[in-house]
Structure formats: C-alpha cells, structure tokens
PDB file of N, CA and C in Angstrom:
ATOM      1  N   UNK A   1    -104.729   2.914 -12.630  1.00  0.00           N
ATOM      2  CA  UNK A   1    -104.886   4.336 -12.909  1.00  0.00           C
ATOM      3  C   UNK A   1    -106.353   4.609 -13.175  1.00  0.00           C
ATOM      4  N   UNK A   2    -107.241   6.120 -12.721  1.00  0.00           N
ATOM      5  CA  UNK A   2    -108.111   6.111 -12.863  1.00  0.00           C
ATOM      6  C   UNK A   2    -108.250   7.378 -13.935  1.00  0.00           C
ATOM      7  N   UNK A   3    -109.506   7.195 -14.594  1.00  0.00           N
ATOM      8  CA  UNK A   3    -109.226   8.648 -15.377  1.00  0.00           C
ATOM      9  C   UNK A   3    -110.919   9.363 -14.913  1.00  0.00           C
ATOM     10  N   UNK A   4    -110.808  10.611 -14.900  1.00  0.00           N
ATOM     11  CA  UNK A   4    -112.176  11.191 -15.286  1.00  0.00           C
ATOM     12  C   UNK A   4    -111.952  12.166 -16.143  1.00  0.00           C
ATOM     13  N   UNK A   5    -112.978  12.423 -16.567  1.00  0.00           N
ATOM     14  CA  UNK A   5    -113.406  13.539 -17.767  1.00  0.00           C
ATOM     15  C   UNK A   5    -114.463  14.736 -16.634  1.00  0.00           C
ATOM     16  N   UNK A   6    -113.673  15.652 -16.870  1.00  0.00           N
ATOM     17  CA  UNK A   6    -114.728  16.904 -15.703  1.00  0.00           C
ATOM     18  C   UNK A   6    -115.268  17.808 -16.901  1.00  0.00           C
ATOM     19  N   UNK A   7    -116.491  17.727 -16.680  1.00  0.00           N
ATOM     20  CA  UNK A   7    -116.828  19.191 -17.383  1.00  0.00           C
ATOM     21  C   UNK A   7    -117.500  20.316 -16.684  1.00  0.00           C
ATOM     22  N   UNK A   8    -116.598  21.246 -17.400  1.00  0.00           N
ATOM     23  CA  UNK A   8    -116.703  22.234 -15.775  1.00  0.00           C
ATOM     24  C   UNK A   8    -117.177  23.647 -16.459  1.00  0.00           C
ATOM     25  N   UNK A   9    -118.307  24.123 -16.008  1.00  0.00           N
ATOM     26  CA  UNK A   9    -119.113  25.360 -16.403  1.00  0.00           C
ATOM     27  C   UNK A   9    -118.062  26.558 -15.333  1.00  0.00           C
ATOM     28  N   UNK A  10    -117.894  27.405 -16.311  1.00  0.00           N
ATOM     29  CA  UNK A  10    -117.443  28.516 -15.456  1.00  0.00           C
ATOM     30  C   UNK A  10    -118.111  30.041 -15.847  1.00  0.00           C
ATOM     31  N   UNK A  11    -117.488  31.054 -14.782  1.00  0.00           N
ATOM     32  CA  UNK A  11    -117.717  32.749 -15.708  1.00  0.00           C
ATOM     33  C   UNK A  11    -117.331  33.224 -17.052  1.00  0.00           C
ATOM     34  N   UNK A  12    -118.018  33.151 -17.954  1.00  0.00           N
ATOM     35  CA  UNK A  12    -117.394  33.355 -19.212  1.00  0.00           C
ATOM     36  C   UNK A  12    -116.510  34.586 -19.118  1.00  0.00           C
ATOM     37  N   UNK A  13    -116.009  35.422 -18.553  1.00  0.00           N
ATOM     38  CA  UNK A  13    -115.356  36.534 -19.017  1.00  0.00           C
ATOM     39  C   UNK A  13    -113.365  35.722 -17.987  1.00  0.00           C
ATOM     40  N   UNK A  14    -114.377  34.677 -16.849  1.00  0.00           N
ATOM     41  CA  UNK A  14    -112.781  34.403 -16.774  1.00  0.00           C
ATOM     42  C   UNK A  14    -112.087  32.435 -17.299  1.00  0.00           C
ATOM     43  N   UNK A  15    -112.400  32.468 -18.069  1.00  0.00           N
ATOM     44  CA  UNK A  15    -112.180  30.817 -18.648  1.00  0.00           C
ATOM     45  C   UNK A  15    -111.038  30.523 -18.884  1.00  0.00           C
ATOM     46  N   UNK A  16    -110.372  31.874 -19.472  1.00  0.00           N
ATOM     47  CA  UNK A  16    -108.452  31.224 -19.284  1.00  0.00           C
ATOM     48  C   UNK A  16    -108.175  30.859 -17.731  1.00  0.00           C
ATOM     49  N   UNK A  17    -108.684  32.346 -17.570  1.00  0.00           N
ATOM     50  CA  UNK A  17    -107.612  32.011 -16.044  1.00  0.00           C
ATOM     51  C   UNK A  17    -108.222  30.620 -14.887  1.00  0.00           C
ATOM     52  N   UNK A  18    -109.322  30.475 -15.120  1.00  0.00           N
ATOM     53  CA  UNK A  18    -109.859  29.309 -14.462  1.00  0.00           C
ATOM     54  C   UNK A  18    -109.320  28.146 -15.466  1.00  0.00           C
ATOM     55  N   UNK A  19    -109.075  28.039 -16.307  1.00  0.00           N
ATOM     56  CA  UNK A  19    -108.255  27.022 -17.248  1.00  0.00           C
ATOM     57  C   UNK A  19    -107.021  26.355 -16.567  1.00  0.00           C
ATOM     58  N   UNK A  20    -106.472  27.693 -16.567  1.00  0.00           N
ATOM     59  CA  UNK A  20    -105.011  27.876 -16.121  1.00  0.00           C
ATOM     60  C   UNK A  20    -104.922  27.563 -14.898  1.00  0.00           C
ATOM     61  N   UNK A  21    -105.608  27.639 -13.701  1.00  0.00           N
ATOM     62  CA  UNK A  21    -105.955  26.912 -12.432  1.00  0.00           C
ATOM     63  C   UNK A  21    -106.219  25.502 -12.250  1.00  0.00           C
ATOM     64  N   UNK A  22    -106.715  25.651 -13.042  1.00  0.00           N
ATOM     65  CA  UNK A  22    -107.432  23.487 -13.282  1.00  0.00           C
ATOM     66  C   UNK A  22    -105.722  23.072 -13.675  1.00  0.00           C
ATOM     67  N   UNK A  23    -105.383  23.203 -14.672  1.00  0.00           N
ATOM     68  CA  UNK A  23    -104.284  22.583 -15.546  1.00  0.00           C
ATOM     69  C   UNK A  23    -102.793  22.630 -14.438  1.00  0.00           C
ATOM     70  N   UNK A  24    -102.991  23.485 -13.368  1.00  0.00           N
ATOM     71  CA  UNK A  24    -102.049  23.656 -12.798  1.00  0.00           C
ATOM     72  C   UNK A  24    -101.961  22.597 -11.056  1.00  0.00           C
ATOM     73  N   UNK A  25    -103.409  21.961 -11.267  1.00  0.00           N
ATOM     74  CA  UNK A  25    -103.898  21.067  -9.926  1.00  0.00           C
ATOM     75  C   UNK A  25    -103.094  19.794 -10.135  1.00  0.00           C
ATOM     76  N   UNK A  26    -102.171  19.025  -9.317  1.00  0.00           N
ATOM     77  CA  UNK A  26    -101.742  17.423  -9.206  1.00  0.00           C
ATOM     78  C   UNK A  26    -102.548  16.826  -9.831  1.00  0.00           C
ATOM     79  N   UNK A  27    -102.640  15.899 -10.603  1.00  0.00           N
ATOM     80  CA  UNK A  27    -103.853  15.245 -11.147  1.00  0.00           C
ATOM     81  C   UNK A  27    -104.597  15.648 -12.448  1.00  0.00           C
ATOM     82  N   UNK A  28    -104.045  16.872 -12.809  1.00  0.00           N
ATOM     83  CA  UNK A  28    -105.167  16.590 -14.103  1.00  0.00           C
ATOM     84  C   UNK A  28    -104.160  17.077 -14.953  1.00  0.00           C
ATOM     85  N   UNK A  29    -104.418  16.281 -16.274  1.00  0.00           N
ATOM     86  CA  UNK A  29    -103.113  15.460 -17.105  1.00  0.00           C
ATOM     87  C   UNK A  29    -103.693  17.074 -18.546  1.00  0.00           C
ATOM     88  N   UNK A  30    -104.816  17.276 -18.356  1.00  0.00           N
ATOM     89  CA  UNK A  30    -104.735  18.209 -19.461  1.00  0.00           C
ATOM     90  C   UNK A  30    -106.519  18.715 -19.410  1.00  0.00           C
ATOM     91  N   UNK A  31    -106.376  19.957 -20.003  1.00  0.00           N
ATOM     92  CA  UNK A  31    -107.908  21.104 -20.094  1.00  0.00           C
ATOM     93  C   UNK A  31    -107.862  21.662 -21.110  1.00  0.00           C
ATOM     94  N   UNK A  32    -109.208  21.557 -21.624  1.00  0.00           N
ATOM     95  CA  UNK A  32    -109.427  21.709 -22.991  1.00  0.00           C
ATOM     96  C   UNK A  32    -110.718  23.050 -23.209  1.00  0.00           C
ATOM     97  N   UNK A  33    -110.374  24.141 -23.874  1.00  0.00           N
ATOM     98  CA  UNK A  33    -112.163  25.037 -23.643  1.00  0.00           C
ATOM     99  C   UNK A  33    -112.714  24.741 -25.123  1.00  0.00           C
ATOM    100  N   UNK A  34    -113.533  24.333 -24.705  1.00  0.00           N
ATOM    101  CA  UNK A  34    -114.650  23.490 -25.974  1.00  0.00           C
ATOM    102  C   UNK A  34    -116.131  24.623 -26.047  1.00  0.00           C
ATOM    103  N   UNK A  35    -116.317  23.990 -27.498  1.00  0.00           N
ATOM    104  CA  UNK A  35    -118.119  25.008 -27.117  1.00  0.00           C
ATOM    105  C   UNK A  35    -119.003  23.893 -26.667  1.00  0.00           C
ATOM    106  N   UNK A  36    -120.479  24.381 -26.818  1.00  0.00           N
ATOM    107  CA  UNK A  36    -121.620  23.610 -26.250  1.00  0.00           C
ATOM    108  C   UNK A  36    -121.708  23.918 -24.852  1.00  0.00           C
ATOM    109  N   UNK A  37    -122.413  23.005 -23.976  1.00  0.00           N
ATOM    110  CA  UNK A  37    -123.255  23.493 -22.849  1.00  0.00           C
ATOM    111  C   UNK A  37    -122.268  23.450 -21.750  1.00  0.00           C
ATOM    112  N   UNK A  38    -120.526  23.121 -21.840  1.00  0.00           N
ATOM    113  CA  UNK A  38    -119.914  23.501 -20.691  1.00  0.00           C
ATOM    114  C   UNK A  38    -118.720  24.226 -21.652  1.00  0.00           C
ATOM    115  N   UNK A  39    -117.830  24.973 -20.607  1.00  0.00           N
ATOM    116  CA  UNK A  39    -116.929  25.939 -21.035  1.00  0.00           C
ATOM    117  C   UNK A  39    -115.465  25.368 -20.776  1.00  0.00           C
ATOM    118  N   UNK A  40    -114.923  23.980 -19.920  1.00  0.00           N
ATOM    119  CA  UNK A  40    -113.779  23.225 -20.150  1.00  0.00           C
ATOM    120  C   UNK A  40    -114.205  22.066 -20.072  1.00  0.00           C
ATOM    121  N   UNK A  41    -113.304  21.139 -20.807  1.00  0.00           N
ATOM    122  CA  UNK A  41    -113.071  19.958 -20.279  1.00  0.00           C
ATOM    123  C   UNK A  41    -111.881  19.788 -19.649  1.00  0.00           C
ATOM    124  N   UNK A  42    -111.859  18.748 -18.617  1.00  0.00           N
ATOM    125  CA  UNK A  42    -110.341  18.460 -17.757  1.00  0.00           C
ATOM    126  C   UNK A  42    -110.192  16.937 -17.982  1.00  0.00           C
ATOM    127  N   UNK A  43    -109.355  16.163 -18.010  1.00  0.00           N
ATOM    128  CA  UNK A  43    -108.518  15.116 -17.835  1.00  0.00           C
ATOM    129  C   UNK A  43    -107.869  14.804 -16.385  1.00  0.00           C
ATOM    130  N   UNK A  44    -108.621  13.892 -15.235  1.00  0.00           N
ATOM    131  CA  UNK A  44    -108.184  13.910 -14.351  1.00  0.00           C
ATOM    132  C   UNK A  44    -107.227  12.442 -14.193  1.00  0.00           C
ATOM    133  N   UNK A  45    -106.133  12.221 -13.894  1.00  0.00           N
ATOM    134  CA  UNK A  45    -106.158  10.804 -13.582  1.00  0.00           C
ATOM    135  C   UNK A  45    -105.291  10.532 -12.386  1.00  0.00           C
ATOM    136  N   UNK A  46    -105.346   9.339 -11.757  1.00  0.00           N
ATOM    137  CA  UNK A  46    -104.885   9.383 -10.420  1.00  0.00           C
ATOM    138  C   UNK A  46    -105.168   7.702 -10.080  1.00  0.00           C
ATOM    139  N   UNK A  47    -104.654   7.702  -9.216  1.00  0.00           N
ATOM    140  CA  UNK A  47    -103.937   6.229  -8.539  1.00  0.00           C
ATOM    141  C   UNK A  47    -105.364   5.314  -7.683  1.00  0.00           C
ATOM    142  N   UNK A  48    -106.043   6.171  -7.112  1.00  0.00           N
ATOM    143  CA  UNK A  48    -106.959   5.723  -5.788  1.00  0.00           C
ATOM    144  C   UNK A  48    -108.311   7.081  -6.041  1.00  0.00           C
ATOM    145  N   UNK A  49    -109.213   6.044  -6.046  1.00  0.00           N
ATOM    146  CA  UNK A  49    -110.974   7.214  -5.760  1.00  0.00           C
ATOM    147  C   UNK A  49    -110.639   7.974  -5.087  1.00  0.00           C
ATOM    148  N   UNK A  50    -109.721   8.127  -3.798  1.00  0.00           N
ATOM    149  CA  UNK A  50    -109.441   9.068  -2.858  1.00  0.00           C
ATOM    150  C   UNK A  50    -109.274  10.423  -3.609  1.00  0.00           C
ATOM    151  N   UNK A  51    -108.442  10.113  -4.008  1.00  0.00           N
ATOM    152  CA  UNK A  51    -107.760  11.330  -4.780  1.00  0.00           C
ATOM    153  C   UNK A  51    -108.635  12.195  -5.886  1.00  0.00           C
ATOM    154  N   UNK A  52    -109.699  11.335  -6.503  1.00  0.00           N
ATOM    155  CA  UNK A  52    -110.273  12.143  -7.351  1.00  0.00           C
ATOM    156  C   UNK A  52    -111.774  13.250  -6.148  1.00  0.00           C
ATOM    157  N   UNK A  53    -111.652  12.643  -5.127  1.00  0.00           N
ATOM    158  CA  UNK A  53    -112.406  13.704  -4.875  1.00  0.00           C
ATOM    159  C   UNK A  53    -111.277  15.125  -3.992  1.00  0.00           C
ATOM    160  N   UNK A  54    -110.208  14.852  -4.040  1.00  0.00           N
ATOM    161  CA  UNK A  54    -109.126  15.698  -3.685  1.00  0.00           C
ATOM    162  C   UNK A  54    -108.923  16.760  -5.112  1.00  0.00           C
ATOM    163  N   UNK A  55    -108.736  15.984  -5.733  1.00  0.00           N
ATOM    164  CA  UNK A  55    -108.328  17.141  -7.264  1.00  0.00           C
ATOM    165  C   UNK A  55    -110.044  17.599  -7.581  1.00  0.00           C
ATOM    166  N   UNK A  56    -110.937  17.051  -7.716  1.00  0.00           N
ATOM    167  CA  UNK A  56    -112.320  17.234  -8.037  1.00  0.00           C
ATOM    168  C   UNK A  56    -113.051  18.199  -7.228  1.00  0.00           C
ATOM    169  N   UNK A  57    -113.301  17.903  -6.020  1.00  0.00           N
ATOM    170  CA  UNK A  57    -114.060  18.707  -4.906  1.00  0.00           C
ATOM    171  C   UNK A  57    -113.628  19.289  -4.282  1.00  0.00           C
ATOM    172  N   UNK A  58    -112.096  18.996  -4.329  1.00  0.00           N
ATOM    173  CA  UNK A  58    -111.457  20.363  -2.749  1.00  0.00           C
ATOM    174  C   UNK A  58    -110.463  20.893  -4.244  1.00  0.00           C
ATOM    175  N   UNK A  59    -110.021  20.574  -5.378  1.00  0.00           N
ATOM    176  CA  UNK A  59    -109.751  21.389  -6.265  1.00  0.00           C
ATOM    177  C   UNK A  59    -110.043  22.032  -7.259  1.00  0.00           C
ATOM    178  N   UNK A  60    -110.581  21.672  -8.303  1.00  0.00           N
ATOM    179  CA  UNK A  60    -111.041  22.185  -9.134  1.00  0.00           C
ATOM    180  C   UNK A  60    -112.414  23.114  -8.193  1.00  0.00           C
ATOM    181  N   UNK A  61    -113.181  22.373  -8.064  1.00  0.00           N
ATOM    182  CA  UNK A  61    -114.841  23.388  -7.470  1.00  0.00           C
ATOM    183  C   UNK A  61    -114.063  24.134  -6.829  1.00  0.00           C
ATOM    184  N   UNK A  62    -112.852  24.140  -6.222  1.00  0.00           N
ATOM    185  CA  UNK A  62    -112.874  25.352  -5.056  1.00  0.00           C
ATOM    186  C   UNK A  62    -112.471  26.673  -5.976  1.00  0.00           C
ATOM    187  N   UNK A  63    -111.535  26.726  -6.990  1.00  0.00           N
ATOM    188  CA  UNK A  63    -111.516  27.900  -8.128  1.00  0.00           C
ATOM    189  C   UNK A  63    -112.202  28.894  -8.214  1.00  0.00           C
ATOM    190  N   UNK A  64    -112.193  29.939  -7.832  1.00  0.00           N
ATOM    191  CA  UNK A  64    -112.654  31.153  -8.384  1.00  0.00           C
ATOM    192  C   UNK A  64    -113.653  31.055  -9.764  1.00  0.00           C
ATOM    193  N   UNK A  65    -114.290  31.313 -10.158  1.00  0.00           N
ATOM    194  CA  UNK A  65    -114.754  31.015 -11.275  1.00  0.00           C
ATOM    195  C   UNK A  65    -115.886  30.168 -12.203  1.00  0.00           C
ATOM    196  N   UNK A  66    -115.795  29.073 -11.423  1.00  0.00           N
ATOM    197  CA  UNK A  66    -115.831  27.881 -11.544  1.00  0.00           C
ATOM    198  C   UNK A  66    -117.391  27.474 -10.931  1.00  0.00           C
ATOM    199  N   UNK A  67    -118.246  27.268 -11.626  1.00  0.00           N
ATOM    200  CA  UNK A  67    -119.407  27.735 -11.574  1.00  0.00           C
ATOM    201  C   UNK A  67    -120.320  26.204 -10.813  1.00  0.00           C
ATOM    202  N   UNK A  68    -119.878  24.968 -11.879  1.00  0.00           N
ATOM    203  CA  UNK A  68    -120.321  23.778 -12.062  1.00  0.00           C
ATOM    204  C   UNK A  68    -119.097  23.039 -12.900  1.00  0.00           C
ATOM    205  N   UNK A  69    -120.020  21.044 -12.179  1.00  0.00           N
ATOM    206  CA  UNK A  69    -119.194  20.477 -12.763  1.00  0.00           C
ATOM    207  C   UNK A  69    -119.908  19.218 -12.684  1.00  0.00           C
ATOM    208  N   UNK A  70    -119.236  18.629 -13.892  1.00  0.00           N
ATOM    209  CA  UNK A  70    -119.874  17.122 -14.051  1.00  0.00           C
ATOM    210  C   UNK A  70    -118.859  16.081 -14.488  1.00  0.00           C
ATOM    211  N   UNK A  71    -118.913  15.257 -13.581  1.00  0.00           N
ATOM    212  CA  UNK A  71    -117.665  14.437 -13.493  1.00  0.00           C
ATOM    213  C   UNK A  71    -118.178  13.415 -14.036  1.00  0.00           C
ATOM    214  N   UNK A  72    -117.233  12.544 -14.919  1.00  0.00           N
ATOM    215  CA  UNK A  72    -117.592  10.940 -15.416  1.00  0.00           C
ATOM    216  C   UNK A  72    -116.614  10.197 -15.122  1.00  0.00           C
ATOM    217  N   UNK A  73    -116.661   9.153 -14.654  1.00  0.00           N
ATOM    218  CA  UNK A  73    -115.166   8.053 -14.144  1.00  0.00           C
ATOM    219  C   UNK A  73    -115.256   7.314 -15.407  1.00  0.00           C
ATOM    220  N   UNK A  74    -114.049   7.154 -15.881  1.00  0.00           N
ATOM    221  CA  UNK A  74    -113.884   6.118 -17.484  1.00  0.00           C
ATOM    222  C   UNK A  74    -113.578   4.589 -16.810  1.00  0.00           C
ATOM    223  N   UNK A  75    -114.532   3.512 -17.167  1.00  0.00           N
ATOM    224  CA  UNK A  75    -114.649   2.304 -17.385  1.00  0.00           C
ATOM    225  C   UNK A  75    -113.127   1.657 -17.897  1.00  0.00           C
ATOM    226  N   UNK A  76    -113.060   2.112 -19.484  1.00  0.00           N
ATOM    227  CA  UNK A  76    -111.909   1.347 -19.823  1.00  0.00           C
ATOM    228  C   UNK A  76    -111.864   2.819 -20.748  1.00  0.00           C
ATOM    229  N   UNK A  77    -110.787   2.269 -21.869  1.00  0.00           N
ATOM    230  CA  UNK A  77    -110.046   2.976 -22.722  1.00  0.00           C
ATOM    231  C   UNK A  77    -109.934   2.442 -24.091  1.00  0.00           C
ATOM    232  N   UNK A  78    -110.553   2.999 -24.906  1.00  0.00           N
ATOM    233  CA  UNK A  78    -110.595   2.655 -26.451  1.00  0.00           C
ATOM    234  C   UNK A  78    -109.420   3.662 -26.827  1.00  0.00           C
ATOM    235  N   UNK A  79    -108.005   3.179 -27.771  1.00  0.00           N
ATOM    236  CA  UNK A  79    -108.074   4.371 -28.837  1.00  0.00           C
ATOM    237  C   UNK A  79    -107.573   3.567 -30.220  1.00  0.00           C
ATOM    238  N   UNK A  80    -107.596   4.426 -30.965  1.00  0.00           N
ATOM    239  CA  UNK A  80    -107.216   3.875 -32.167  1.00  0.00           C
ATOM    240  C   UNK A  80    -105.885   2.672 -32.581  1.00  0.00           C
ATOM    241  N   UNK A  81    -105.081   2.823 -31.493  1.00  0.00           N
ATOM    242  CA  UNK A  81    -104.094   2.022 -31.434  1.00  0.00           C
ATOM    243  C   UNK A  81    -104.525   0.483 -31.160  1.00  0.00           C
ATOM    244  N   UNK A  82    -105.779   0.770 -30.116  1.00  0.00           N
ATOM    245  CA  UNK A  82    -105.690  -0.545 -29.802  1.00  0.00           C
ATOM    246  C   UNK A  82    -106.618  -1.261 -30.283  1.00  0.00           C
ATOM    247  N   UNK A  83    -107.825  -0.562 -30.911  1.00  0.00           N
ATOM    248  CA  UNK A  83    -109.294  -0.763 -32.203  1.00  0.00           C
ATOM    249  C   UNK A  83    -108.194  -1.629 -33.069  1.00  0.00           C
ATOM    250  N   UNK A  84    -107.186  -1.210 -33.803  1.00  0.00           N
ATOM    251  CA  UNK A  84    -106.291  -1.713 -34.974  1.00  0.00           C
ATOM    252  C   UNK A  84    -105.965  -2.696 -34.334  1.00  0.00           C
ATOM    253  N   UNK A  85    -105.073  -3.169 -32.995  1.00  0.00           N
ATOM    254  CA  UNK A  85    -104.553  -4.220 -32.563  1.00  0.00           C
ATOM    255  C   UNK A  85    -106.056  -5.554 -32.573  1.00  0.00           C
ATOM    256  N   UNK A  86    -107.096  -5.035 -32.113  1.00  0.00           N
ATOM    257  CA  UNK A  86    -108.167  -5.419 -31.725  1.00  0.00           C
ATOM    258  C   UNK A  86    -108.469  -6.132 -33.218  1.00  0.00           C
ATOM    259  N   UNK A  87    -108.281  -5.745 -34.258  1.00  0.00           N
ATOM    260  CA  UNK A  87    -109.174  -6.264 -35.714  1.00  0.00           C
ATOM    261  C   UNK A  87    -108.366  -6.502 -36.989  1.00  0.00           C
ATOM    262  N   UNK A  88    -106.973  -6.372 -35.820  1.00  0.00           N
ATOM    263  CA  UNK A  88    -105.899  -6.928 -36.721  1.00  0.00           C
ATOM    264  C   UNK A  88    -106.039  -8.573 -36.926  1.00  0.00           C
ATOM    265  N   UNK A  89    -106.085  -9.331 -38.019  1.00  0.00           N
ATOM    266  CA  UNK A  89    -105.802 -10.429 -38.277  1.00  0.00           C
ATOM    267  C   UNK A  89    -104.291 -11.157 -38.845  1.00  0.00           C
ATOM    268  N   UNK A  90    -103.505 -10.076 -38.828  1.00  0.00           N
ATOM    269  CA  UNK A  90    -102.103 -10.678 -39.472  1.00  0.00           C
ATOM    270  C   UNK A  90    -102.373  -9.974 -40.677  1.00  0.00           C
ATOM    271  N   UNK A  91    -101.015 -10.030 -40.940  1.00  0.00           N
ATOM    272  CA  UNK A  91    -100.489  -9.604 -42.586  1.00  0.00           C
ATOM    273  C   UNK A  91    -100.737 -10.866 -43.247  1.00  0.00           C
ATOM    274  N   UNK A  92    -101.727 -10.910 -44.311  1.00  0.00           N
ATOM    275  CA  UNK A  92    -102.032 -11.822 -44.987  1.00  0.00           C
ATOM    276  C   UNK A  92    -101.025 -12.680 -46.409  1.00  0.00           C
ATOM    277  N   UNK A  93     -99.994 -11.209 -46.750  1.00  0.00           N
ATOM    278  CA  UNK A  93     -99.513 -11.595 -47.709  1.00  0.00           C
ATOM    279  C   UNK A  93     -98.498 -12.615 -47.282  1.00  0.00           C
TER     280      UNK A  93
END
C-alpha cells in the first residue's frame, strides 16, 4: 500500500466544495482544511505508483478550484501504537 499526503492550495471562497470533490475521488482515504500556507490536506493511498498519478494529476488537479499541489510519498509509518510496541520491554512485574 502506498500513502501520500497532498497539500492542495485552492480558491478560498470555494474550499468545501473542492474538499468535497477530493474526498469523493477512489483513493483518497480522507481531507482535512487546515490553516498555514495550504488550504487542504488529502490522504491518498493506493496499491501501485500508477494510480497515484491517476487520483493526483488526472484527479484531484483537475477540480475546479484547485489552485496547487504538493505531493509527498510516505516512506514508512510511525504511530503511537507501534512507538509503544517498539520500546516496550515486557511487563516487568
């Protein structure tokens, strides 16, 4: 499985509805509107590189709205579940 993180500059007056477009593409697992220097984040994930330039470049950029975008491919996956598994030593008692 592959994941990317899109951050995607859009028209500020239409950010739901370009929200609501992203979130509705095969492939992206969830969109988030954050502040700072872009106006969503997306959650893309998918099976084959193929595909992320299918949901990425012929979907999301093609949106109405949708101004810019900056894509990052995730390496691996940290979360808290697995930090704890990671520095767990056993129950000592």
């Amino acid at each position: 499985m592959l994941t990317a993180i899109v951050l995607i500059r859009t028209v500020v007056d239409r950010i739901a509805e370009v929200a609501e477009a992203i979130a509705a593409l095969d492939g992206v697992t969830e969109v988030y509107s954050v502040t700072g220097a872009v106006d969503l984040i997306a959650i893309v994930r998918v099976r084959e590189h193929d595909q992320l330039a299918e949901v990425i470049a012929g979907g999301v950029s093609t949106i109405p709205g949708v101004v810019g975008t900056d894509t990052h491919v995730a390496f691996r996956a940290y979360s808290k579940h697995d930090l704890e598994a990671a520095f767990s030593l056993g129950d000592p008692a």
